[in-house]
ModelCIF file with pLDDT and N, C-alpha, C, O atoms, coordinates in Angstrom:
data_MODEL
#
_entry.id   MODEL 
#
_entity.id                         1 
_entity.type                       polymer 
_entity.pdbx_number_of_molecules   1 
#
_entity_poly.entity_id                      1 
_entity_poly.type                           'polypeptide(L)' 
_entity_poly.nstd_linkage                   no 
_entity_poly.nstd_monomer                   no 
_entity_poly.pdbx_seq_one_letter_code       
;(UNK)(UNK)(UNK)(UNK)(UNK)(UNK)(UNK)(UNK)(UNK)(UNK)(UNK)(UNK)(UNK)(UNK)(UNK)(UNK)
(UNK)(UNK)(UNK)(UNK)(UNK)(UNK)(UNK)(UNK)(UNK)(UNK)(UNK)(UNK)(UNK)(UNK)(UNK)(UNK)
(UNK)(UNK)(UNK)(UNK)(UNK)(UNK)(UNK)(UNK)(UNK)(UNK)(UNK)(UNK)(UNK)
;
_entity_poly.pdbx_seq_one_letter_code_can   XXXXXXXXXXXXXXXXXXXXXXXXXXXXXXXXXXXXXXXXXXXXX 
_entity_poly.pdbx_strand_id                 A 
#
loop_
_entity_poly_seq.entity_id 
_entity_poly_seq.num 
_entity_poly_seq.mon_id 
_entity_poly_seq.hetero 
1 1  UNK n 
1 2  UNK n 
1 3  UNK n 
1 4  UNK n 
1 5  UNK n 
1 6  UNK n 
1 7  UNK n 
1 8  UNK n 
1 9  UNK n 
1 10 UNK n 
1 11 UNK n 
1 12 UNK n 
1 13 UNK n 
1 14 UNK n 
1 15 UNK n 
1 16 UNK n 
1 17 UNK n 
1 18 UNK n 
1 19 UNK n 
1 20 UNK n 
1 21 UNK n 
1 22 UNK n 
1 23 UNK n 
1 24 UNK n 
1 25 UNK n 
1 26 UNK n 
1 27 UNK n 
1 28 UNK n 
1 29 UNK n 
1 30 UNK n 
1 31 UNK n 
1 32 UNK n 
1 33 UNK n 
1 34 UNK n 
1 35 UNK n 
1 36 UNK n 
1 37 UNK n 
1 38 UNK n 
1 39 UNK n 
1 40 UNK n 
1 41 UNK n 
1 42 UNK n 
1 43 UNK n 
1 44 UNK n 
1 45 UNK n 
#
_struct_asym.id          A 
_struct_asym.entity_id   1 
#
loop_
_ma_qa_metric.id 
_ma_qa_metric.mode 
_ma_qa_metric.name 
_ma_qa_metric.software_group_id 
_ma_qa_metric.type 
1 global pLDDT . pLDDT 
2 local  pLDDT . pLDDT 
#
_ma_qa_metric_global.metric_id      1 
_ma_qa_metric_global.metric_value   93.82 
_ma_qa_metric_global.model_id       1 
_ma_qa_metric_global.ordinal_id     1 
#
loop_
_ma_qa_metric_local.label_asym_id 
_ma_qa_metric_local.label_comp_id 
_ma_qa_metric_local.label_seq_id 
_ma_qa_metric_local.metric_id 
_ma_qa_metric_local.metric_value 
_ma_qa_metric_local.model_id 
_ma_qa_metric_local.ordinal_id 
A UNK 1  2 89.00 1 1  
A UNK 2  2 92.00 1 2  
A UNK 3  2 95.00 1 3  
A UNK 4  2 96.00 1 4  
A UNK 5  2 96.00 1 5  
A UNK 6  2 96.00 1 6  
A UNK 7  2 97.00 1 7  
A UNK 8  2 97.00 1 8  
A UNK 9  2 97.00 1 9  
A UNK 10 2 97.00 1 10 
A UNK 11 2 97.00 1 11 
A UNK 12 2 97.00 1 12 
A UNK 13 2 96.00 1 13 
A UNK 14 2 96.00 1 14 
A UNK 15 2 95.00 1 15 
A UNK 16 2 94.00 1 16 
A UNK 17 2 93.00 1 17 
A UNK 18 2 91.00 1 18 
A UNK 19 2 90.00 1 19 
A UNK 20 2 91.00 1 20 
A UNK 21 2 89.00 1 21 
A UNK 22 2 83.00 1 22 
A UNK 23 2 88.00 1 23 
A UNK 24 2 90.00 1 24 
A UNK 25 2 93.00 1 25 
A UNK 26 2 94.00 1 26 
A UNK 27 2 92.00 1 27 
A UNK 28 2 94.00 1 28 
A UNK 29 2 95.00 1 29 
A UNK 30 2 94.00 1 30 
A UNK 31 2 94.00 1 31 
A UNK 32 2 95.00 1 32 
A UNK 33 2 95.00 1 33 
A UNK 34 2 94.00 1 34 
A UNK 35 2 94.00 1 35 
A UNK 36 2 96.00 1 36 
A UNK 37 2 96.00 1 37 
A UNK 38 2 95.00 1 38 
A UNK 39 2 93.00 1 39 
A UNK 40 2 95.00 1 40 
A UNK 41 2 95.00 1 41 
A UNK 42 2 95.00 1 42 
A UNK 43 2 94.00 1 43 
A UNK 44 2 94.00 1 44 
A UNK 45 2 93.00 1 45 
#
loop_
_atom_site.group_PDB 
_atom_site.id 
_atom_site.type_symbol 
_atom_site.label_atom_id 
_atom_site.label_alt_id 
_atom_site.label_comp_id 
_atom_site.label_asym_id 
_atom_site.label_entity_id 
_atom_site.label_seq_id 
_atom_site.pdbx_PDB_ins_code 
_atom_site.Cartn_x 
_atom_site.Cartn_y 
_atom_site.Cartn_z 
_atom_site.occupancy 
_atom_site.B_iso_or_equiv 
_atom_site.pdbx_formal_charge 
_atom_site.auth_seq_id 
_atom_site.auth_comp_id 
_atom_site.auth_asym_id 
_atom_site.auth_atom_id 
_atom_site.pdbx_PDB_model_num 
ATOM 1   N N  . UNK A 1 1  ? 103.022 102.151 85.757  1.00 89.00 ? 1  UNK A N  1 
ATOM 2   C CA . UNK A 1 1  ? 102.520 103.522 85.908  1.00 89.00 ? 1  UNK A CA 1 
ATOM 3   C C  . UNK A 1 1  ? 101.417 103.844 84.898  1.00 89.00 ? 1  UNK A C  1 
ATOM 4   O O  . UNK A 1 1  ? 100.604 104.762 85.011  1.00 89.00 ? 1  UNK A O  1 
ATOM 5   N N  . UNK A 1 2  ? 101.506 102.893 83.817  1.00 92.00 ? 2  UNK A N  1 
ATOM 6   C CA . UNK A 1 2  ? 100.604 103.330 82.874  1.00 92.00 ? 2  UNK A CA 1 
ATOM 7   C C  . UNK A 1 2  ? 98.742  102.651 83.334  1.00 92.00 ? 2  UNK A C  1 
ATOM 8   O O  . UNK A 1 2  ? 97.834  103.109 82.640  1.00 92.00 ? 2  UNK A O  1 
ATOM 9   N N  . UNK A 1 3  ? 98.598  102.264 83.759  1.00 95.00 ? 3  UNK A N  1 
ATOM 10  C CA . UNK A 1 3  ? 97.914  101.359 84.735  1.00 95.00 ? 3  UNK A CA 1 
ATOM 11  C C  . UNK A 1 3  ? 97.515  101.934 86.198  1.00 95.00 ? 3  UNK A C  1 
ATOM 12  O O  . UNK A 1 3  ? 96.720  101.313 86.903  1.00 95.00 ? 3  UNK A O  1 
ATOM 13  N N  . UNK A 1 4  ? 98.098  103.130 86.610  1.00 96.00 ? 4  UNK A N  1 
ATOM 14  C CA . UNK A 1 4  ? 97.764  103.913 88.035  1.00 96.00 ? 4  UNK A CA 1 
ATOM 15  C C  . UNK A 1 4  ? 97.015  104.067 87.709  1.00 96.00 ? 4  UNK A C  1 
ATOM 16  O O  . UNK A 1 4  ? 96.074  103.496 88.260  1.00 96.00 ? 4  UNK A O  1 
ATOM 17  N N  . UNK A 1 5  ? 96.716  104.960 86.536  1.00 96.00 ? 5  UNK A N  1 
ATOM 18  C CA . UNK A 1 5  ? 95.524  106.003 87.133  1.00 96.00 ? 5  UNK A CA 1 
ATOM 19  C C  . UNK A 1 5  ? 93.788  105.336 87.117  1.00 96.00 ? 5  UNK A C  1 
ATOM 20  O O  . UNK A 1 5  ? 92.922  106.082 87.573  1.00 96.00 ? 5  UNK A O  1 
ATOM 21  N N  . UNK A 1 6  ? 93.493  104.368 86.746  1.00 96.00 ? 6  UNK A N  1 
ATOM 22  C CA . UNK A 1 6  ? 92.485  103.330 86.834  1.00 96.00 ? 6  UNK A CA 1 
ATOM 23  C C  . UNK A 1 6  ? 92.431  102.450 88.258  1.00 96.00 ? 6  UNK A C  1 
ATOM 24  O O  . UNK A 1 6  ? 91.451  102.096 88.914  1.00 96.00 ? 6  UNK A O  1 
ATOM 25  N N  . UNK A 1 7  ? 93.747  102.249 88.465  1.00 97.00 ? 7  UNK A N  1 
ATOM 26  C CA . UNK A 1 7  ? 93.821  101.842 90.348  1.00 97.00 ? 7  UNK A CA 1 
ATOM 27  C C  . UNK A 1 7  ? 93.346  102.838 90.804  1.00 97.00 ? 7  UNK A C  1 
ATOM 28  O O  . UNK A 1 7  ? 92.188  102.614 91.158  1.00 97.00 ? 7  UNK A O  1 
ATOM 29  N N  . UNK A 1 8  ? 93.855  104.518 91.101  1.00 97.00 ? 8  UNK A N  1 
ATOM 30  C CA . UNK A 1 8  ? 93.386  104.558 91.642  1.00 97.00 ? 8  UNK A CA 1 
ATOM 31  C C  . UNK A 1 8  ? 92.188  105.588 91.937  1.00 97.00 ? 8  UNK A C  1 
ATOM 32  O O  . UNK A 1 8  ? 91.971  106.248 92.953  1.00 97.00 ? 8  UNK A O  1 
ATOM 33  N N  . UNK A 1 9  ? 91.404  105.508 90.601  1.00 97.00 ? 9  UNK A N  1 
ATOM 34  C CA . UNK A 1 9  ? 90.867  105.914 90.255  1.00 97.00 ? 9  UNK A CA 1 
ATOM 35  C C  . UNK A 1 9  ? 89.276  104.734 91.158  1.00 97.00 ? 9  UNK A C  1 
ATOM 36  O O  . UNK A 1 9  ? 88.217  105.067 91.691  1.00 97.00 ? 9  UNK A O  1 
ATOM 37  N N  . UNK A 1 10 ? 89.932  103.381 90.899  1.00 97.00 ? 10 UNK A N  1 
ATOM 38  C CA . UNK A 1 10 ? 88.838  102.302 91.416  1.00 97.00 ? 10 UNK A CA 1 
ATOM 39  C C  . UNK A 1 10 ? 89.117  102.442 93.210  1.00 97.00 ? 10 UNK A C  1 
ATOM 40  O O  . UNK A 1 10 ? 88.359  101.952 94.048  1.00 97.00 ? 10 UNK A O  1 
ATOM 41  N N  . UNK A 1 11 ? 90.171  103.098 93.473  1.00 97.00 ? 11 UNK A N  1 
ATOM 42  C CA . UNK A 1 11 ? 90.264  103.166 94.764  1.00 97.00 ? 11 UNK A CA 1 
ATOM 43  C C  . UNK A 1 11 ? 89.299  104.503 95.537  1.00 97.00 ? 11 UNK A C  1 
ATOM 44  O O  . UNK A 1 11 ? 88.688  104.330 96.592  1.00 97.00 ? 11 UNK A O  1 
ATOM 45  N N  . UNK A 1 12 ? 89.314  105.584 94.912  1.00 97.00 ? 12 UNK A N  1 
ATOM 46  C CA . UNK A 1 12 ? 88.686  106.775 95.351  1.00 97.00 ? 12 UNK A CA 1 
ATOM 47  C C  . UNK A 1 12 ? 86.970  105.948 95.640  1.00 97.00 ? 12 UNK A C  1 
ATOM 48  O O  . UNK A 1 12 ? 86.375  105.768 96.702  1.00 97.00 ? 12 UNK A O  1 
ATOM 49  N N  . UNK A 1 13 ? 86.532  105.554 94.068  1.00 96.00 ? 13 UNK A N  1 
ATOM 50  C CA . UNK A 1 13 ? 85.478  105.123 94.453  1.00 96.00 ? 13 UNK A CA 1 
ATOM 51  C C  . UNK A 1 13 ? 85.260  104.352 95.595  1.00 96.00 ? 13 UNK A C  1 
ATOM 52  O O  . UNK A 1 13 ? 84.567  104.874 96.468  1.00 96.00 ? 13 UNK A O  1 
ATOM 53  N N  . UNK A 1 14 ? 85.864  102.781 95.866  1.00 96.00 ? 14 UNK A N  1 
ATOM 54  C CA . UNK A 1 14 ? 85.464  102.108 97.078  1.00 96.00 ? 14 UNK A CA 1 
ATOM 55  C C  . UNK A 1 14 ? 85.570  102.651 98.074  1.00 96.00 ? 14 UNK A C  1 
ATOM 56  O O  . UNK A 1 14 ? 84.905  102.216 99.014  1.00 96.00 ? 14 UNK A O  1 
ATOM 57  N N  . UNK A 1 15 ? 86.392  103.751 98.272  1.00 95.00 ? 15 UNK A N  1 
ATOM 58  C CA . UNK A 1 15 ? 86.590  104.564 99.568  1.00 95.00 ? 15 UNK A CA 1 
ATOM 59  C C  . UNK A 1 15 ? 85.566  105.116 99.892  1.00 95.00 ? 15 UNK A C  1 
ATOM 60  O O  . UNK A 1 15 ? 85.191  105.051 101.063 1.00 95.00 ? 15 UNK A O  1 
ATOM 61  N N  . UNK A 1 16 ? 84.803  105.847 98.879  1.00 94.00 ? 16 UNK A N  1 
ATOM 62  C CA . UNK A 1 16 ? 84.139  106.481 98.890  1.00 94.00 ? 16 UNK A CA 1 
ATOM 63  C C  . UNK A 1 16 ? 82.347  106.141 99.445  1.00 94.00 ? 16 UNK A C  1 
ATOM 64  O O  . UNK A 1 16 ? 81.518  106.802 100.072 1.00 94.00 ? 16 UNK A O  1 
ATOM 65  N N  . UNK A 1 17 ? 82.360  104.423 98.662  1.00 93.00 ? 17 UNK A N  1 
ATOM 66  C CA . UNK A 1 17 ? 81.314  104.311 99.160  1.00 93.00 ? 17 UNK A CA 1 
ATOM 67  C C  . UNK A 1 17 ? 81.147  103.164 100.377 1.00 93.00 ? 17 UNK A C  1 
ATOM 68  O O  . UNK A 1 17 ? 80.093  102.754 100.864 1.00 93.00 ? 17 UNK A O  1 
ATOM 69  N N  . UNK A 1 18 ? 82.668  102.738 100.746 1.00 91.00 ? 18 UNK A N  1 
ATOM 70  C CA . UNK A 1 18 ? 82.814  102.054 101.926 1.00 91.00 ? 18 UNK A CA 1 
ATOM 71  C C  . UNK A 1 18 ? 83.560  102.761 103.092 1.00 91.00 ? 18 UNK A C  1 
ATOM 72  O O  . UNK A 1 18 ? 83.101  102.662 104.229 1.00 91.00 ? 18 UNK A O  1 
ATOM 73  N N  . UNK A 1 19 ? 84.496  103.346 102.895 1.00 90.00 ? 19 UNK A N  1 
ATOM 74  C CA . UNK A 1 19 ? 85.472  104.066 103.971 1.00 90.00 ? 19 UNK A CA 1 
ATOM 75  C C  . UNK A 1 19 ? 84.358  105.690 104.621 1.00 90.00 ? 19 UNK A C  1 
ATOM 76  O O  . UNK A 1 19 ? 83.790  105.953 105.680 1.00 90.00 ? 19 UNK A O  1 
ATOM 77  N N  . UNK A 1 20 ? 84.490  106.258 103.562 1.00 91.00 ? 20 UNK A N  1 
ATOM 78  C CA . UNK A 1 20 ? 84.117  107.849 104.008 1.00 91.00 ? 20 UNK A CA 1 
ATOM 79  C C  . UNK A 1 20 ? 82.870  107.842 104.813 1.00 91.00 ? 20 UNK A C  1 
ATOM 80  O O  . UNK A 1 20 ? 82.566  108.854 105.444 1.00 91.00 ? 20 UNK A O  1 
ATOM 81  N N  . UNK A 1 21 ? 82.306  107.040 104.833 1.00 89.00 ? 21 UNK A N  1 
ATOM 82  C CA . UNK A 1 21 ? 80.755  107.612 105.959 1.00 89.00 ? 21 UNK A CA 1 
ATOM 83  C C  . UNK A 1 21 ? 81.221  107.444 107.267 1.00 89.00 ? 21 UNK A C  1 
ATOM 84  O O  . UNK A 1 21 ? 80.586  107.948 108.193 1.00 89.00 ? 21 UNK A O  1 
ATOM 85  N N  . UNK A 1 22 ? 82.624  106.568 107.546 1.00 83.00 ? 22 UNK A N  1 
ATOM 86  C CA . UNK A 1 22 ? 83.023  106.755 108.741 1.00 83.00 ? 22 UNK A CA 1 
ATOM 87  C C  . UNK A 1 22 ? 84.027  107.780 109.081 1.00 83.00 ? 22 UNK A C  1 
ATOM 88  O O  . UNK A 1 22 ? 84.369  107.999 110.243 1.00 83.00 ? 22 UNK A O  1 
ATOM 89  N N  . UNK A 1 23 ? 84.431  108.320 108.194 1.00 88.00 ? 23 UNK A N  1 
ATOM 90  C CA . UNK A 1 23 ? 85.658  109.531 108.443 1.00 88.00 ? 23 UNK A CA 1 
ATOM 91  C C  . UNK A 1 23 ? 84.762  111.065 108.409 1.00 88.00 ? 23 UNK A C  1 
ATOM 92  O O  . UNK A 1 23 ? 83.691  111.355 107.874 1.00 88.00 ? 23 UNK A O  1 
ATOM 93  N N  . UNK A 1 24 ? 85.506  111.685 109.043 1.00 90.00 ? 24 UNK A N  1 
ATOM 94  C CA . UNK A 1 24 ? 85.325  113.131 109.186 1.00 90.00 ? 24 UNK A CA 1 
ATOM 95  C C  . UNK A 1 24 ? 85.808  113.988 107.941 1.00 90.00 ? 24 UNK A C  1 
ATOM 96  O O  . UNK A 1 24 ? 86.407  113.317 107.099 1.00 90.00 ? 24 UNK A O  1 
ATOM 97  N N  . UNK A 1 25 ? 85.698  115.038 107.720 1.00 93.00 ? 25 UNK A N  1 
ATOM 98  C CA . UNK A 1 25 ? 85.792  115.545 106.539 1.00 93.00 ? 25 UNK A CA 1 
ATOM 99  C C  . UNK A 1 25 ? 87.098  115.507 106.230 1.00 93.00 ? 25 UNK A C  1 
ATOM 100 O O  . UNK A 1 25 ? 87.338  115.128 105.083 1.00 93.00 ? 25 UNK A O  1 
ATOM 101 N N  . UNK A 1 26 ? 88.449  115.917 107.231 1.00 94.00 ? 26 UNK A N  1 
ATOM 102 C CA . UNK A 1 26 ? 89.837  116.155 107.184 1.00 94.00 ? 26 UNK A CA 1 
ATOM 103 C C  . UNK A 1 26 ? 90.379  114.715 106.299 1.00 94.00 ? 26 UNK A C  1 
ATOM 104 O O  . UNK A 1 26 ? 91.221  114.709 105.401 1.00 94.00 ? 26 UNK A O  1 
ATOM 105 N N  . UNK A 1 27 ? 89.321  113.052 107.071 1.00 92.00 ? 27 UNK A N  1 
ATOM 106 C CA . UNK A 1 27 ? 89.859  111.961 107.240 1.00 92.00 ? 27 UNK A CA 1 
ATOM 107 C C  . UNK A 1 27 ? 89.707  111.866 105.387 1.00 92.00 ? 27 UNK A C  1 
ATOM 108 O O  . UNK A 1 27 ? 90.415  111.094 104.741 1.00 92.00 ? 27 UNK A O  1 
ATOM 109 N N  . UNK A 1 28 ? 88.672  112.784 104.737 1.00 94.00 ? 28 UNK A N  1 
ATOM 110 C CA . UNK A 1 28 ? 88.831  112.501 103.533 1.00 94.00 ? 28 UNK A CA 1 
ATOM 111 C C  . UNK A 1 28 ? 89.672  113.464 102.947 1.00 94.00 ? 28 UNK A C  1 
ATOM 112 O O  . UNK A 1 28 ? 90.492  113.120 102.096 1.00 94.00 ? 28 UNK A O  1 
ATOM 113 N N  . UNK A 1 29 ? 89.596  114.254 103.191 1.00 95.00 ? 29 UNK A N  1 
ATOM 114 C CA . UNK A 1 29 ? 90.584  114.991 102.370 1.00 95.00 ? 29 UNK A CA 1 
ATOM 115 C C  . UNK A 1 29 ? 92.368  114.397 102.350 1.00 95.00 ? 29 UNK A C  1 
ATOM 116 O O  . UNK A 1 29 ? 93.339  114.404 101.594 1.00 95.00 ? 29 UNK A O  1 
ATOM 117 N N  . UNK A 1 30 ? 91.926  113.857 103.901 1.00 94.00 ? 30 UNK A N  1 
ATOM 118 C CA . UNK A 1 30 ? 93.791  113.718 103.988 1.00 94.00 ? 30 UNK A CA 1 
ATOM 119 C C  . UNK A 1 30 ? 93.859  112.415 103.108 1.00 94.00 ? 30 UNK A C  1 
ATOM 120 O O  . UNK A 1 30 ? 94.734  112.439 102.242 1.00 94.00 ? 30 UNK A O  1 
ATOM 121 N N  . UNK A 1 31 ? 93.033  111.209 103.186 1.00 94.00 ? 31 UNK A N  1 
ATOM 122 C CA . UNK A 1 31 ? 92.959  110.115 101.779 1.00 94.00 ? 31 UNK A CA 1 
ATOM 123 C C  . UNK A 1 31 ? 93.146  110.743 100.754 1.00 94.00 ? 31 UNK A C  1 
ATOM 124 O O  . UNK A 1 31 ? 94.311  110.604 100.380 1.00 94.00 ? 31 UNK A O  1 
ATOM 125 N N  . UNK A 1 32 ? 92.433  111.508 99.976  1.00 95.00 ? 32 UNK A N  1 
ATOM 126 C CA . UNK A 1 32 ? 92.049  111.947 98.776  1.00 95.00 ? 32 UNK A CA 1 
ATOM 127 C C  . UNK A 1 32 ? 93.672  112.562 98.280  1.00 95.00 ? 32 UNK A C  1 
ATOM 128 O O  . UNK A 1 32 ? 94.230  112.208 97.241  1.00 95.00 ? 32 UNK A O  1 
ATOM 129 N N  . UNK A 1 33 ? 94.184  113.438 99.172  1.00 95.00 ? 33 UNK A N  1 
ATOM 130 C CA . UNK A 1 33 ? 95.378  114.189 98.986  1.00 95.00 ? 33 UNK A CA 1 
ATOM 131 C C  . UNK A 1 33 ? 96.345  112.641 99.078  1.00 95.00 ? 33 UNK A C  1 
ATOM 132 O O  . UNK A 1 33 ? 96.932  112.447 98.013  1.00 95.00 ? 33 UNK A O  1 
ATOM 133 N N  . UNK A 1 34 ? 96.504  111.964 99.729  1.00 94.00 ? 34 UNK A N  1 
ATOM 134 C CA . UNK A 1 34 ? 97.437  110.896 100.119 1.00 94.00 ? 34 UNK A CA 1 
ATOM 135 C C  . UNK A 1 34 ? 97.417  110.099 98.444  1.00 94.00 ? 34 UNK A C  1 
ATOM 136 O O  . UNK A 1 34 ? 98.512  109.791 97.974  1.00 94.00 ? 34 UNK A O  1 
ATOM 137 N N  . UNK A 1 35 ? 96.497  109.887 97.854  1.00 94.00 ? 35 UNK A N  1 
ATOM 138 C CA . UNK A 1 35 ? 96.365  109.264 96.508  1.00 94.00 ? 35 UNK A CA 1 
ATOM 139 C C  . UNK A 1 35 ? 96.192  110.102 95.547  1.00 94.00 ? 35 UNK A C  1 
ATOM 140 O O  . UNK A 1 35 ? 95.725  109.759 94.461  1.00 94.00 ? 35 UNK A O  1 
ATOM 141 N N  . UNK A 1 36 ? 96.521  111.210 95.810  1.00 96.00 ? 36 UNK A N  1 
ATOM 142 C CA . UNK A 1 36 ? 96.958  112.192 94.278  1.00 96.00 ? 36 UNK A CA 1 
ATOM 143 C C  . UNK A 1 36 ? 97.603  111.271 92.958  1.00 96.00 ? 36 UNK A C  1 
ATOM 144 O O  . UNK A 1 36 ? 98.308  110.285 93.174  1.00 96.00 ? 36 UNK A O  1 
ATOM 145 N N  . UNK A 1 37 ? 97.339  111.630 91.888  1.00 96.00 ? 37 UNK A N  1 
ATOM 146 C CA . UNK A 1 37 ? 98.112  110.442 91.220  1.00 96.00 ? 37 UNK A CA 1 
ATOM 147 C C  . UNK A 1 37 ? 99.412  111.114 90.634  1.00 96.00 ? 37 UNK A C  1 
ATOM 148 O O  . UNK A 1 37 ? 100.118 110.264 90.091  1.00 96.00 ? 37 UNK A O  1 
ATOM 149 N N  . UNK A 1 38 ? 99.786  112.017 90.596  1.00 95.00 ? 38 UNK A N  1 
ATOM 150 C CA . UNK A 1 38 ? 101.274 112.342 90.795  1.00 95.00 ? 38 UNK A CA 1 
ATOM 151 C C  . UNK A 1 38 ? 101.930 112.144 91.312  1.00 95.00 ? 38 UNK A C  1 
ATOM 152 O O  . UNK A 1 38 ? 102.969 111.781 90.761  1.00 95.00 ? 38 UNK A O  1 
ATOM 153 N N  . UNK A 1 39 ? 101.879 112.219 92.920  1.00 93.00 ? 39 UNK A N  1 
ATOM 154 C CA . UNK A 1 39 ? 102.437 112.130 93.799  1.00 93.00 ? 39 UNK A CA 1 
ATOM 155 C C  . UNK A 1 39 ? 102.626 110.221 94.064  1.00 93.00 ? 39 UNK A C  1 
ATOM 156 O O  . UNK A 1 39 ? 103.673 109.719 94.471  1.00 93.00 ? 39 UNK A O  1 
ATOM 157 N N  . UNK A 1 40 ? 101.537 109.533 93.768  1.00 95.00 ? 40 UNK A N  1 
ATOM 158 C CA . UNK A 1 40 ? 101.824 108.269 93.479  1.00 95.00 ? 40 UNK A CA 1 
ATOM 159 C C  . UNK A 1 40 ? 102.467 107.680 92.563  1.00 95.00 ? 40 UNK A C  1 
ATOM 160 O O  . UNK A 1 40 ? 103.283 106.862 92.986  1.00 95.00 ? 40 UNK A O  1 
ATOM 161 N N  . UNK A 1 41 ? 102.384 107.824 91.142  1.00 95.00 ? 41 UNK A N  1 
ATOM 162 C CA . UNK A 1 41 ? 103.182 107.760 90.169  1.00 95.00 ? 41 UNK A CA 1 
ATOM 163 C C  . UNK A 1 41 ? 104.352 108.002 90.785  1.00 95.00 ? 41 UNK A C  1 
ATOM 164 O O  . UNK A 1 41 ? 104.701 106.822 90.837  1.00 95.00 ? 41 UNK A O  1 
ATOM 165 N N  . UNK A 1 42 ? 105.569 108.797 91.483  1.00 95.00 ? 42 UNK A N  1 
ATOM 166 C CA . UNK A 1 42 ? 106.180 109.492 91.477  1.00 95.00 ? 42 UNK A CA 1 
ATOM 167 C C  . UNK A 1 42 ? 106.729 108.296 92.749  1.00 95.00 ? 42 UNK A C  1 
ATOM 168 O O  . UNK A 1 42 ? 107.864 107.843 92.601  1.00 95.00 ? 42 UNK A O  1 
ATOM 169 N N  . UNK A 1 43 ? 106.196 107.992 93.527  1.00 94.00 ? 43 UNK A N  1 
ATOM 170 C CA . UNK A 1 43 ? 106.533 106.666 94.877  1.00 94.00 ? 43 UNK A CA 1 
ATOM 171 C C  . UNK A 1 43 ? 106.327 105.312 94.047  1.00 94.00 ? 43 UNK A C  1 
ATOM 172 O O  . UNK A 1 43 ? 106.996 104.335 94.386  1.00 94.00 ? 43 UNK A O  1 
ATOM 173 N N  . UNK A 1 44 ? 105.510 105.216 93.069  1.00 94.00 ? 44 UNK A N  1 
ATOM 174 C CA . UNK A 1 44 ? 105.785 103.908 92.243  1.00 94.00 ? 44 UNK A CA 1 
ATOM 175 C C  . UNK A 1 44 ? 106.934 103.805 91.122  1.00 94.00 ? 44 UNK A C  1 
ATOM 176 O O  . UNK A 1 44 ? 107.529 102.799 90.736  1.00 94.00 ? 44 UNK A O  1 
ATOM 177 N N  . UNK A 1 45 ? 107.024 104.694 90.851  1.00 93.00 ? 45 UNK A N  1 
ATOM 178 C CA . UNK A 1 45 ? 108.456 105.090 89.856  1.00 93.00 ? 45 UNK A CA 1 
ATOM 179 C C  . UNK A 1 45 ? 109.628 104.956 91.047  1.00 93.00 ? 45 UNK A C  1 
ATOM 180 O O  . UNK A 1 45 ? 110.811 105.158 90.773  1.00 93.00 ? 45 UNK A O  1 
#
């Protein structure tokens, strides 16, 4: 857990500049919300 927040911190980015030009605005928000890092921390714990 000490180590999330740099995952997925490297994850927002690649999404960002590989995933999102094909998603619609919702398709990012609903990613963006899906990798909260609380809510991940919290499923990796």
């Amino acid at each position: 857990s000490g180590q999330l927040r740099d995952a997925l911190e490297l994850i927002w980015e690649v999404f960002n500049e590989y995933e999102a030009p094909d998603y619609e605005e919702m398709g990012v928000k609903t990613f963006q919300h899906f990798i909260e890092f609380h809510s991940m921390k919290e499923k990796m714990e």
